[in-house]
PDB file of N, CA and C in Angstrom:
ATOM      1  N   UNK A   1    -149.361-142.500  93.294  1.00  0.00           N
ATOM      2  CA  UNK A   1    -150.604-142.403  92.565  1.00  0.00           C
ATOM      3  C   UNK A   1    -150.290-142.069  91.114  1.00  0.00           C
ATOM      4  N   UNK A   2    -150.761-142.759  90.499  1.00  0.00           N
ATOM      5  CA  UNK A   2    -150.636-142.656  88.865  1.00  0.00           C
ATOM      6  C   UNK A   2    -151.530-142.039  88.030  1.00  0.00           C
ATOM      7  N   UNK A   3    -151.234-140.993  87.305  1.00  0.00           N
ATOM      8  CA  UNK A   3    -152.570-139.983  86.436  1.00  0.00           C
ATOM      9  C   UNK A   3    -152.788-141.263  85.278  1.00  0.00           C
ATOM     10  N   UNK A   4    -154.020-141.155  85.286  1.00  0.00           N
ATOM     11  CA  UNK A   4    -154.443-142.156  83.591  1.00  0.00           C
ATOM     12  C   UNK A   4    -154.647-141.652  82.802  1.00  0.00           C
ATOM     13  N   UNK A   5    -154.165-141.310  81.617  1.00  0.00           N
ATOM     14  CA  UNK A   5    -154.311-140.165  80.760  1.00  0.00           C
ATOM     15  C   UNK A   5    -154.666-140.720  79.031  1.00  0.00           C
ATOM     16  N   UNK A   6    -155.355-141.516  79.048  1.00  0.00           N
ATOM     17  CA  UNK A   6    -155.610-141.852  77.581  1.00  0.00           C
ATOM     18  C   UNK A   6    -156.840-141.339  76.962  1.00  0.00           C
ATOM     19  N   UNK A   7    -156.671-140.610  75.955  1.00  0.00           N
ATOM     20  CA  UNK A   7    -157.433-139.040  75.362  1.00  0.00           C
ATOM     21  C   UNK A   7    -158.547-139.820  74.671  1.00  0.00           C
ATOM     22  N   UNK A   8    -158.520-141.594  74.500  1.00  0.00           N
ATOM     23  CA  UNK A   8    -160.002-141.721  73.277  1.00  0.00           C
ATOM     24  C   UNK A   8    -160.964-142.208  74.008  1.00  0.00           C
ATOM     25  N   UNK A   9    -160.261-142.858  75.288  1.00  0.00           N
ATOM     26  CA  UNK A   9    -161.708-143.703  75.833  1.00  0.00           C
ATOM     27  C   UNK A   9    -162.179-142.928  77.422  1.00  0.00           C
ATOM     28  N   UNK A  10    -161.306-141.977  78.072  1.00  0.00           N
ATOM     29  CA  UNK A  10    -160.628-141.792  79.531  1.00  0.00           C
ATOM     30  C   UNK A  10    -161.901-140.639  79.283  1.00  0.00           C
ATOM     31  N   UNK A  11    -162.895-140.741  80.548  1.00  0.00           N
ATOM     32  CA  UNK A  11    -163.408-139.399  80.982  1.00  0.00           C
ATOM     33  C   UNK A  11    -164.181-139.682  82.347  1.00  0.00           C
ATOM     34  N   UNK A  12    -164.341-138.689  82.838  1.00  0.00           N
ATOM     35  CA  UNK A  12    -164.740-138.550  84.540  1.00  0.00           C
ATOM     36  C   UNK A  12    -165.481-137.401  84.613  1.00  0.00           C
ATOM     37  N   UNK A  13    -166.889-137.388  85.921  1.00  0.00           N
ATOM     38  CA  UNK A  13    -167.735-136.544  85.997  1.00  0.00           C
ATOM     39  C   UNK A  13    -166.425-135.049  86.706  1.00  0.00           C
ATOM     40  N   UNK A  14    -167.416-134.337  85.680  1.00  0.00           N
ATOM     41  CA  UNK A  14    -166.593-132.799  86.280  1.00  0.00           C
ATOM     42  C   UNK A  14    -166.449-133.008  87.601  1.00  0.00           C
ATOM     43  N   UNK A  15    -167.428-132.856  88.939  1.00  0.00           N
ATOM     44  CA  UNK A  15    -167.513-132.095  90.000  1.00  0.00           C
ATOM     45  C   UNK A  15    -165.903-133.290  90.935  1.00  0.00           C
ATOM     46  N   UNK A  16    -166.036-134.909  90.352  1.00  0.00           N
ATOM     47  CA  UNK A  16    -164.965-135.062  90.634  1.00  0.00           C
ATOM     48  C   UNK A  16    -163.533-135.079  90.359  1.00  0.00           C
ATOM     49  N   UNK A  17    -163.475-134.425  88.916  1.00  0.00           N
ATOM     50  CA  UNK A  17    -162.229-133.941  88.754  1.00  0.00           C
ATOM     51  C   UNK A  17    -162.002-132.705  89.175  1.00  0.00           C
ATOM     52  N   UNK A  18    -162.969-132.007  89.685  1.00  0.00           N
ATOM     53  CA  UNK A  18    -162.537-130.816  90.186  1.00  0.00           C
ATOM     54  C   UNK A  18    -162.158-130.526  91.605  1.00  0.00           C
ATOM     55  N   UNK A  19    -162.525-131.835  92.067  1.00  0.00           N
ATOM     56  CA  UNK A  19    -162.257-132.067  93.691  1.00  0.00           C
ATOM     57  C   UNK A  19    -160.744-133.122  93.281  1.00  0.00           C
ATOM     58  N   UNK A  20    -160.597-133.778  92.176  1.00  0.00           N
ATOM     59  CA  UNK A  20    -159.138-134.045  92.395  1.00  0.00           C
ATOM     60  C   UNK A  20    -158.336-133.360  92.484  1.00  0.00           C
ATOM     61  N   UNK A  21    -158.454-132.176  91.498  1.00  0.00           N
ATOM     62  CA  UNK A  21    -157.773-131.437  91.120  1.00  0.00           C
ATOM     63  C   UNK A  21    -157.345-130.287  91.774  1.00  0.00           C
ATOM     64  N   UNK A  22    -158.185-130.500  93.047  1.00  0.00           N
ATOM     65  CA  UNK A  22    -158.080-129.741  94.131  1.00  0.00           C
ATOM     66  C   UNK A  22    -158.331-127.791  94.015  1.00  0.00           C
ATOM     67  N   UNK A  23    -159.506-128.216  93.204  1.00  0.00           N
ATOM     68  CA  UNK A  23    -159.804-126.909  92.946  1.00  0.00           C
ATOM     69  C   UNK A  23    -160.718-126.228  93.632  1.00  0.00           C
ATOM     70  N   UNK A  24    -161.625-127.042  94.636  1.00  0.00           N
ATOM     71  CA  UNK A  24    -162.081-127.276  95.739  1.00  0.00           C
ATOM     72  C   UNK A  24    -162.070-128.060  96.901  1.00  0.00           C
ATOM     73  N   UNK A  25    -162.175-128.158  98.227  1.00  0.00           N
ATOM     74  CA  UNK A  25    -161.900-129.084  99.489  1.00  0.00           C
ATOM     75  C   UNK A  25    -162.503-130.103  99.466  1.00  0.00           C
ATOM     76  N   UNK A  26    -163.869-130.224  98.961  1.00  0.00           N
ATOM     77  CA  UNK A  26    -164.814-130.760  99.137  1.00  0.00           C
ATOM     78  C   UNK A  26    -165.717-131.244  97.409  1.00  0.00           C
ATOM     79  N   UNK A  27    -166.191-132.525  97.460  1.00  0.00           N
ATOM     80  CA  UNK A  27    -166.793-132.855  96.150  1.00  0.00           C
ATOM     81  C   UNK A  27    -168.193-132.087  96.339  1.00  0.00           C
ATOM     82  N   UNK A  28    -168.708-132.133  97.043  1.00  0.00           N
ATOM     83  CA  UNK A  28    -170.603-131.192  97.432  1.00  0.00           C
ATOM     84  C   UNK A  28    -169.830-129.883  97.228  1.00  0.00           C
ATOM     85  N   UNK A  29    -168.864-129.086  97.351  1.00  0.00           N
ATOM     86  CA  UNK A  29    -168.697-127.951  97.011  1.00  0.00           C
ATOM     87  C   UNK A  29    -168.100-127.901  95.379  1.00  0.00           C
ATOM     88  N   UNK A  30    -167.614-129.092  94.810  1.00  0.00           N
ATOM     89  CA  UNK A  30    -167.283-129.058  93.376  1.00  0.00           C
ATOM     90  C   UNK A  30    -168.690-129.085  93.265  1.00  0.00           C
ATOM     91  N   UNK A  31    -169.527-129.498  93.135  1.00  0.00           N
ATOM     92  CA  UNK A  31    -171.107-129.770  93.052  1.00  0.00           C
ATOM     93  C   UNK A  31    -171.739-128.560  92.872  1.00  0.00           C
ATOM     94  N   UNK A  32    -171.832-127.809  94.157  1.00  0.00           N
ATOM     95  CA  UNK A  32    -172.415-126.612  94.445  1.00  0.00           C
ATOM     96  C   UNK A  32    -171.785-125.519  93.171  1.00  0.00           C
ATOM     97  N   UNK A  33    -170.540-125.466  93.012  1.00  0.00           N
ATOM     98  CA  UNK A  33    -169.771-124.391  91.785  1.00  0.00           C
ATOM     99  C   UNK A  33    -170.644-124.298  90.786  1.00  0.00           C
ATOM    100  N   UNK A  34    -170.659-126.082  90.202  1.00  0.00           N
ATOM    101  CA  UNK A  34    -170.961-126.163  88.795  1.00  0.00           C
ATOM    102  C   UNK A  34    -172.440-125.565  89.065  1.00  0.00           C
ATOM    103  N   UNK A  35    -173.656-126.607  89.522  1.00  0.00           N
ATOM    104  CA  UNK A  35    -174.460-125.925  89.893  1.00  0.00           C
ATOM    105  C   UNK A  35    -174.977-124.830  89.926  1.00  0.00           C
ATOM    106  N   UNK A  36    -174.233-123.778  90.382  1.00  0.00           N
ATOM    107  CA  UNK A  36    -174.747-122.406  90.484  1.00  0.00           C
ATOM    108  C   UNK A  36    -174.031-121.402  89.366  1.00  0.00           C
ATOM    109  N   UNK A  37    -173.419-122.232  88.520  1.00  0.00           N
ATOM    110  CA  UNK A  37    -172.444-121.334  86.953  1.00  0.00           C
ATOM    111  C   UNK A  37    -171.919-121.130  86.589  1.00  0.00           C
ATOM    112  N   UNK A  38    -170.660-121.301  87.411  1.00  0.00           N
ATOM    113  CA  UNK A  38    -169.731-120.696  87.603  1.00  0.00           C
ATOM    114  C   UNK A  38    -168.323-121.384  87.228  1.00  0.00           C
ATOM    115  N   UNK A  39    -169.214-122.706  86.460  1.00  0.00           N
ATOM    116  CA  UNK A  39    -168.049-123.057  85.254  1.00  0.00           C
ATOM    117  C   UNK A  39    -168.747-123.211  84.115  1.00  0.00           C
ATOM    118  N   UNK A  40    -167.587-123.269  83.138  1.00  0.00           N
ATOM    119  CA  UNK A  40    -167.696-123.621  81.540  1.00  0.00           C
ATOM    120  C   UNK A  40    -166.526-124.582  81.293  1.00  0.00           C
ATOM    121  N   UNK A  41    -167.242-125.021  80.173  1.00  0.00           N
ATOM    122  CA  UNK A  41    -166.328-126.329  79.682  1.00  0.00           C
ATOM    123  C   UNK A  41    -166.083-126.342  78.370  1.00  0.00           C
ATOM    124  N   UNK A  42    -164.980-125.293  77.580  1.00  0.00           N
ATOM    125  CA  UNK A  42    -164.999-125.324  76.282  1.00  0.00           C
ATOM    126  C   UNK A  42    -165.729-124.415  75.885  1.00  0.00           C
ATOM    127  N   UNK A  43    -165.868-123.266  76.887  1.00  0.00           N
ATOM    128  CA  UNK A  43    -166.691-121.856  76.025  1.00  0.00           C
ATOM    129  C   UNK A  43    -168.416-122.334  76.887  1.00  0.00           C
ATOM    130  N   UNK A  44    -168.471-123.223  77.453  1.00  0.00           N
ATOM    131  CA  UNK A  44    -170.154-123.610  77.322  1.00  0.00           C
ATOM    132  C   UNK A  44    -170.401-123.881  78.797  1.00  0.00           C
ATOM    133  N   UNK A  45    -171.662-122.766  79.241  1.00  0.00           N
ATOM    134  CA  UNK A  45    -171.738-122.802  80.488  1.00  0.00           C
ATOM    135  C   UNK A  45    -172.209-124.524  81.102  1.00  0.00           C
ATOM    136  N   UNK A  46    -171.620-125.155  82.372  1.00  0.00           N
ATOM    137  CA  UNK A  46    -172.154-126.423  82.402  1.00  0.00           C
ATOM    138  C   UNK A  46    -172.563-126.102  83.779  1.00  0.00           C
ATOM    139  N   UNK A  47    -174.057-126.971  84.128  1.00  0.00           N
ATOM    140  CA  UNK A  47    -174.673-126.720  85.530  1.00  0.00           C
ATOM    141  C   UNK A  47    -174.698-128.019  86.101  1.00  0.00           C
ATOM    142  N   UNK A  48    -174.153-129.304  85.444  1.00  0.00           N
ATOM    143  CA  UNK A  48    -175.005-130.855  85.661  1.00  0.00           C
ATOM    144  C   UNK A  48    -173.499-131.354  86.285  1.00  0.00           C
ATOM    145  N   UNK A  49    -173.065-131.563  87.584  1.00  0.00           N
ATOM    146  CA  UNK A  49    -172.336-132.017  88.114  1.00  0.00           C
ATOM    147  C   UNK A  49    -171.371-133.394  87.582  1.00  0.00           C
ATOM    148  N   UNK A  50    -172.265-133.924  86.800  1.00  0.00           N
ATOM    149  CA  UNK A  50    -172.446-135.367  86.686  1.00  0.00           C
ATOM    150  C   UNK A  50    -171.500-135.761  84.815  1.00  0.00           C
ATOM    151  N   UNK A  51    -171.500-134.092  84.685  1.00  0.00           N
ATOM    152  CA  UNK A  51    -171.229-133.799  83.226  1.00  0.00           C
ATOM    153  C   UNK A  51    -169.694-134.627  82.825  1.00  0.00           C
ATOM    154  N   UNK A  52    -169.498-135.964  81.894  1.00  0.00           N
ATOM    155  CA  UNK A  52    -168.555-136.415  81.527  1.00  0.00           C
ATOM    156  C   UNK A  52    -167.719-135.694  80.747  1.00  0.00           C
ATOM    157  N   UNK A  53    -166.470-135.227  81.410  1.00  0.00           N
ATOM    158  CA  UNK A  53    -165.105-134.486  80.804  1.00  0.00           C
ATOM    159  C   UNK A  53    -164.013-135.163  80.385  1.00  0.00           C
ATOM    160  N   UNK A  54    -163.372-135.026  79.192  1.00  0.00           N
ATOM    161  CA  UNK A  54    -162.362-135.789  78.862  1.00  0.00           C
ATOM    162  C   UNK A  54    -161.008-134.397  78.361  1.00  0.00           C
ATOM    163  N   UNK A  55    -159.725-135.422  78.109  1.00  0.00           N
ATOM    164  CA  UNK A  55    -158.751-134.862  78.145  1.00  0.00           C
ATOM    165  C   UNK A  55    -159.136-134.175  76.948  1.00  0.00           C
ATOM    166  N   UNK A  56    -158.083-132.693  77.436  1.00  0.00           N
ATOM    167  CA  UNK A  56    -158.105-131.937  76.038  1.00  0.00           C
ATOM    168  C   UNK A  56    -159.301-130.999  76.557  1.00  0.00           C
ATOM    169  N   UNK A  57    -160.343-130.613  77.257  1.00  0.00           N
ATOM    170  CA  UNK A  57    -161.480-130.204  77.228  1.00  0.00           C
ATOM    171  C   UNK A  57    -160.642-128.868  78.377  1.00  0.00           C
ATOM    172  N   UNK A  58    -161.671-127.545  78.144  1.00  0.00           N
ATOM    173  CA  UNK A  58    -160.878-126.327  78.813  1.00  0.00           C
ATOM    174  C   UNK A  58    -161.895-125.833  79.696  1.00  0.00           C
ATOM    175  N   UNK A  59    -161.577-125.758  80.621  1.00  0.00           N
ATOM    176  CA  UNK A  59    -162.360-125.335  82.061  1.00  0.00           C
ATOM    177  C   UNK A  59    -162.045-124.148  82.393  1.00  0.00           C
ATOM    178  N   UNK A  60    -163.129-123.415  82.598  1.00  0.00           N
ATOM    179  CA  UNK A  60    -162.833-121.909  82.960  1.00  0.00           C
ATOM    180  C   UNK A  60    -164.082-122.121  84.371  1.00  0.00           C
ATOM    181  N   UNK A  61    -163.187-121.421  85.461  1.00  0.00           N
ATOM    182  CA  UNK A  61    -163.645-121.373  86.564  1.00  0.00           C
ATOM    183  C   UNK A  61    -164.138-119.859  87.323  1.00  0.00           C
ATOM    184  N   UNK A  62    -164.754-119.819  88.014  1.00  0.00           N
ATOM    185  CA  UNK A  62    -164.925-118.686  88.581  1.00  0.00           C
ATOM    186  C   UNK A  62    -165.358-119.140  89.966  1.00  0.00           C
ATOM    187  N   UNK A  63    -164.102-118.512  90.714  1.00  0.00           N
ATOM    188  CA  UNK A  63    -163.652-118.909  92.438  1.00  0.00           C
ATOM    189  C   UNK A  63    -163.864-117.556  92.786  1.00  0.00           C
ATOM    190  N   UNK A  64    -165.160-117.178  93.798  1.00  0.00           N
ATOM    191  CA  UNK A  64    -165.220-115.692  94.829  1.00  0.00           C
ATOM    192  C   UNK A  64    -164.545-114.696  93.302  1.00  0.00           C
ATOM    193  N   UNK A  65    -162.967-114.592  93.252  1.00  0.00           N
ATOM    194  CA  UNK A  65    -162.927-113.044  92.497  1.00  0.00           C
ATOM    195  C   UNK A  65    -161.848-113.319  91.539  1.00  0.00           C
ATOM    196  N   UNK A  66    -161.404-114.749  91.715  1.00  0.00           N
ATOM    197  CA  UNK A  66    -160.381-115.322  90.694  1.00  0.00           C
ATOM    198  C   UNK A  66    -161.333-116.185  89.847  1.00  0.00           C
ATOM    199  N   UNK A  67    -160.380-116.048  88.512  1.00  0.00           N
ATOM    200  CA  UNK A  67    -160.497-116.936  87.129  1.00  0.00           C
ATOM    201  C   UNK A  67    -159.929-117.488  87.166  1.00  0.00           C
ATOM    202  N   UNK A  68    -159.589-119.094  86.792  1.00  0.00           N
ATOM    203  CA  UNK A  68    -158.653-120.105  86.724  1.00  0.00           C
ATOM    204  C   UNK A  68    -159.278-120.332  84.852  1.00  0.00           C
ATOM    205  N   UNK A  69    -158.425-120.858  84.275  1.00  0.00           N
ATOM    206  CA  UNK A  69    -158.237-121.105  82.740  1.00  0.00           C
ATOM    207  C   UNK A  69    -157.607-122.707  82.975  1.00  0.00           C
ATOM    208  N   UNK A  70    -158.003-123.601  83.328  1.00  0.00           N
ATOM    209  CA  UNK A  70    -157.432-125.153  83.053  1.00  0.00           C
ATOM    210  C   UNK A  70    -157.703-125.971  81.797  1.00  0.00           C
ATOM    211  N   UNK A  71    -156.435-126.665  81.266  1.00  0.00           N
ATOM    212  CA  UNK A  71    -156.812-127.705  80.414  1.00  0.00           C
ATOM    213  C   UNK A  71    -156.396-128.817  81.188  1.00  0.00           C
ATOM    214  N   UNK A  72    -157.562-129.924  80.680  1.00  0.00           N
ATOM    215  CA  UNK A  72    -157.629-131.251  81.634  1.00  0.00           C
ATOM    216  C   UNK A  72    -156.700-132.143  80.680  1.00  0.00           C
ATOM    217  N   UNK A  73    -155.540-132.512  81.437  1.00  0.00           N
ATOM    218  CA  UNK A  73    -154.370-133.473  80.716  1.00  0.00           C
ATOM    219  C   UNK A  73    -154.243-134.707  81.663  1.00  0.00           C
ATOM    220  N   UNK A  74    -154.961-134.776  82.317  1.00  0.00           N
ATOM    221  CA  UNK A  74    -155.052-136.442  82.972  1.00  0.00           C
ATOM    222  C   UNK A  74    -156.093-136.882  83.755  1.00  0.00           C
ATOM    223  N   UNK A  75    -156.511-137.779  84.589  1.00  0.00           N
ATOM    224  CA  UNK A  75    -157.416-138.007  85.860  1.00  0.00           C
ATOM    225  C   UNK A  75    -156.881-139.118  86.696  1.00  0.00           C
ATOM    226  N   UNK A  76    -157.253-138.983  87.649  1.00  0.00           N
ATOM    227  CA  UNK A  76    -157.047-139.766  88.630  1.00  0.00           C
ATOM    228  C   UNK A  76    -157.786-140.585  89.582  1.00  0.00           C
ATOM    229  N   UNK A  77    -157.330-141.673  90.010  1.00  0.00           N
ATOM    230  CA  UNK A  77    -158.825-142.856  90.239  1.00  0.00           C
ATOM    231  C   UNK A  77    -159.020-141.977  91.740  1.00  0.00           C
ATOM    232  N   UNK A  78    -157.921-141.133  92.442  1.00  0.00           N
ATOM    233  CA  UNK A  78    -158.140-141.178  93.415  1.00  0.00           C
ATOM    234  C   UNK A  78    -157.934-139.695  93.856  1.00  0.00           C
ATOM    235  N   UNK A  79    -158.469-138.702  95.248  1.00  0.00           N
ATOM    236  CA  UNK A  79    -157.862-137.225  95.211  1.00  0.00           C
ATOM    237  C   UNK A  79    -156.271-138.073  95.672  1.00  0.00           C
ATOM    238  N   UNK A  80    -154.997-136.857  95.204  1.00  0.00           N
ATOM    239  CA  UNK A  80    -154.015-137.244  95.959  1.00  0.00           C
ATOM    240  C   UNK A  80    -153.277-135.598  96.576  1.00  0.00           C
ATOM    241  N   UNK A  81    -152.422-135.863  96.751  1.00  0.00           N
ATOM    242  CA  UNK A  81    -151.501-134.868  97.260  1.00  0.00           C
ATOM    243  C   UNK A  81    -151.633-133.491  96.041  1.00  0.00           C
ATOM    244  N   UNK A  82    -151.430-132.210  96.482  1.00  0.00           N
ATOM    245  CA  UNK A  82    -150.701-131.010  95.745  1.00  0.00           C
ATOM    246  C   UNK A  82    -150.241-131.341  94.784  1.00  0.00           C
ATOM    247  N   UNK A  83    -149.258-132.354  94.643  1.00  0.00           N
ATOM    248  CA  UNK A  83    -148.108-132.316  93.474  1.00  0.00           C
ATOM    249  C   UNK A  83    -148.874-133.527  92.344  1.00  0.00           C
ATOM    250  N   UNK A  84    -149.620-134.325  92.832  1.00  0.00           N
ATOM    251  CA  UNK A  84    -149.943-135.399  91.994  1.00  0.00           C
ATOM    252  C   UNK A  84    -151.669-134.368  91.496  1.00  0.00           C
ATOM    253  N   UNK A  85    -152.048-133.564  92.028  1.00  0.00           N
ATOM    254  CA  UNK A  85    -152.876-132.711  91.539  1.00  0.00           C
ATOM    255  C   UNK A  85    -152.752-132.043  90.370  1.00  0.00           C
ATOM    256  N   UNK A  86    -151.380-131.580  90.381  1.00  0.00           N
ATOM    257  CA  UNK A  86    -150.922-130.585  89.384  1.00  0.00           C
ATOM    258  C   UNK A  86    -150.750-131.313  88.321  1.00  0.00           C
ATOM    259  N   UNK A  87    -150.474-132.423  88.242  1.00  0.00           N
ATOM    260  CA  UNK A  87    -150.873-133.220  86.924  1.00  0.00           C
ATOM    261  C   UNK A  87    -151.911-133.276  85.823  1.00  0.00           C
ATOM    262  N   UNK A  88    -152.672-133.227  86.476  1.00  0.00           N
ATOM    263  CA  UNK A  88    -154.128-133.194  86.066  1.00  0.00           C
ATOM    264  C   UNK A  88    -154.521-132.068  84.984  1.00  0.00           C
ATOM    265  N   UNK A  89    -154.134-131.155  85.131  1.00  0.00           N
ATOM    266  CA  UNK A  89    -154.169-129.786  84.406  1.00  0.00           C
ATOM    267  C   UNK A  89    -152.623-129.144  84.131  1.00  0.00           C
ATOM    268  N   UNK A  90    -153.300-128.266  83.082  1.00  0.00           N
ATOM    269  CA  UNK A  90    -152.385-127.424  82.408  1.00  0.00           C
ATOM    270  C   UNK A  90    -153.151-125.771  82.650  1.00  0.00           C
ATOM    271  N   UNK A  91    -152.189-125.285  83.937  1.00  0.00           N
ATOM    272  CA  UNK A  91    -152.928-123.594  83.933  1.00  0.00           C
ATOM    273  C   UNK A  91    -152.704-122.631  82.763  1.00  0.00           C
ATOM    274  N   UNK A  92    -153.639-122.509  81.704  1.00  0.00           N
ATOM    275  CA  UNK A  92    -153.792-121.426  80.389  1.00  0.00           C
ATOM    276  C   UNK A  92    -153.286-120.244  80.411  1.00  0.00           C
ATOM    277  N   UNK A  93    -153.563-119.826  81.945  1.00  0.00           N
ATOM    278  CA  UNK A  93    -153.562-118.344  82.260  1.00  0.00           C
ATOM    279  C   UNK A  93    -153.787-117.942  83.447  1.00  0.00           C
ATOM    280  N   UNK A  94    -152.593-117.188  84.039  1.00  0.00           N
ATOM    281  CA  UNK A  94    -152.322-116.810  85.502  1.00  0.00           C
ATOM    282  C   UNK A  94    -153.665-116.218  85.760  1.00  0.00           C
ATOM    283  N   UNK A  95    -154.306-116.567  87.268  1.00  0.00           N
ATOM    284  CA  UNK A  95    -155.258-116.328  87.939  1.00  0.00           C
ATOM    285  C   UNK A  95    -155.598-114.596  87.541  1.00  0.00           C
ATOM    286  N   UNK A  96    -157.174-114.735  87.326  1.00  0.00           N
ATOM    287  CA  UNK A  96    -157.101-113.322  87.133  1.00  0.00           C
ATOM    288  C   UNK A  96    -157.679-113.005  88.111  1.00  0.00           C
ATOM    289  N   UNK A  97    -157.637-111.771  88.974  1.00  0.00           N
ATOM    290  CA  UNK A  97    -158.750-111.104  89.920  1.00  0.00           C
ATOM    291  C   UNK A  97    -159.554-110.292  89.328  1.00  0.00           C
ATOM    292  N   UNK A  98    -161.183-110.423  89.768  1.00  0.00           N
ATOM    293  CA  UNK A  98    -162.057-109.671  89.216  1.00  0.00           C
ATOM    294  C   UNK A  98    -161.868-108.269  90.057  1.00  0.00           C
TER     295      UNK A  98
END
């Protein structure tokens, strides 16, 4: 599986890069996150699932009692494995616990 990573034209709805990215199991639960607040995109709370993200853009997450800090450095047409996940992002900053 190949990341597509071209920064002028390349962007994809959050809730499914966040299910590539395997930051959740499930795309209705990437859905449900944004939805209820519990991300931002660049400092700016986003609720609209549907919200077009491109490379370069910084995702701050809030999982149960961890913070994740991601920058989005690729996408992918498809979910794949762990390792082709980790592509996708650049972690900012080790998980914090609330």
């Amino acid at each position: 599986m190949v990341a597509r990573s071209d920064p002028t034209t390349e962007r994809q709805r959050l809730d499914k890069w966040l299910w590539h990215a395997r930051v959740v199991k499930a795309r209705t639960s990437a859905a449900e996150l944004v939805e209820s607040g519990h991300v931002r995109i660049n400092g700016t709370r986003e609720k609209s699932p549907g919200h077009a993200i491109k490379i370069g853009d910084v995702i701050t997450i809030a999982l149960d009692r961890t913070v994740r800090v991601l920058k989005v450095t690729a996408f992918n047409e498809r979910r794949g494995d762990a390792a082709s996940a980790r592509v996708l992002y650049e972690e900012l900053c080790e998980a914090k616990r609330n």
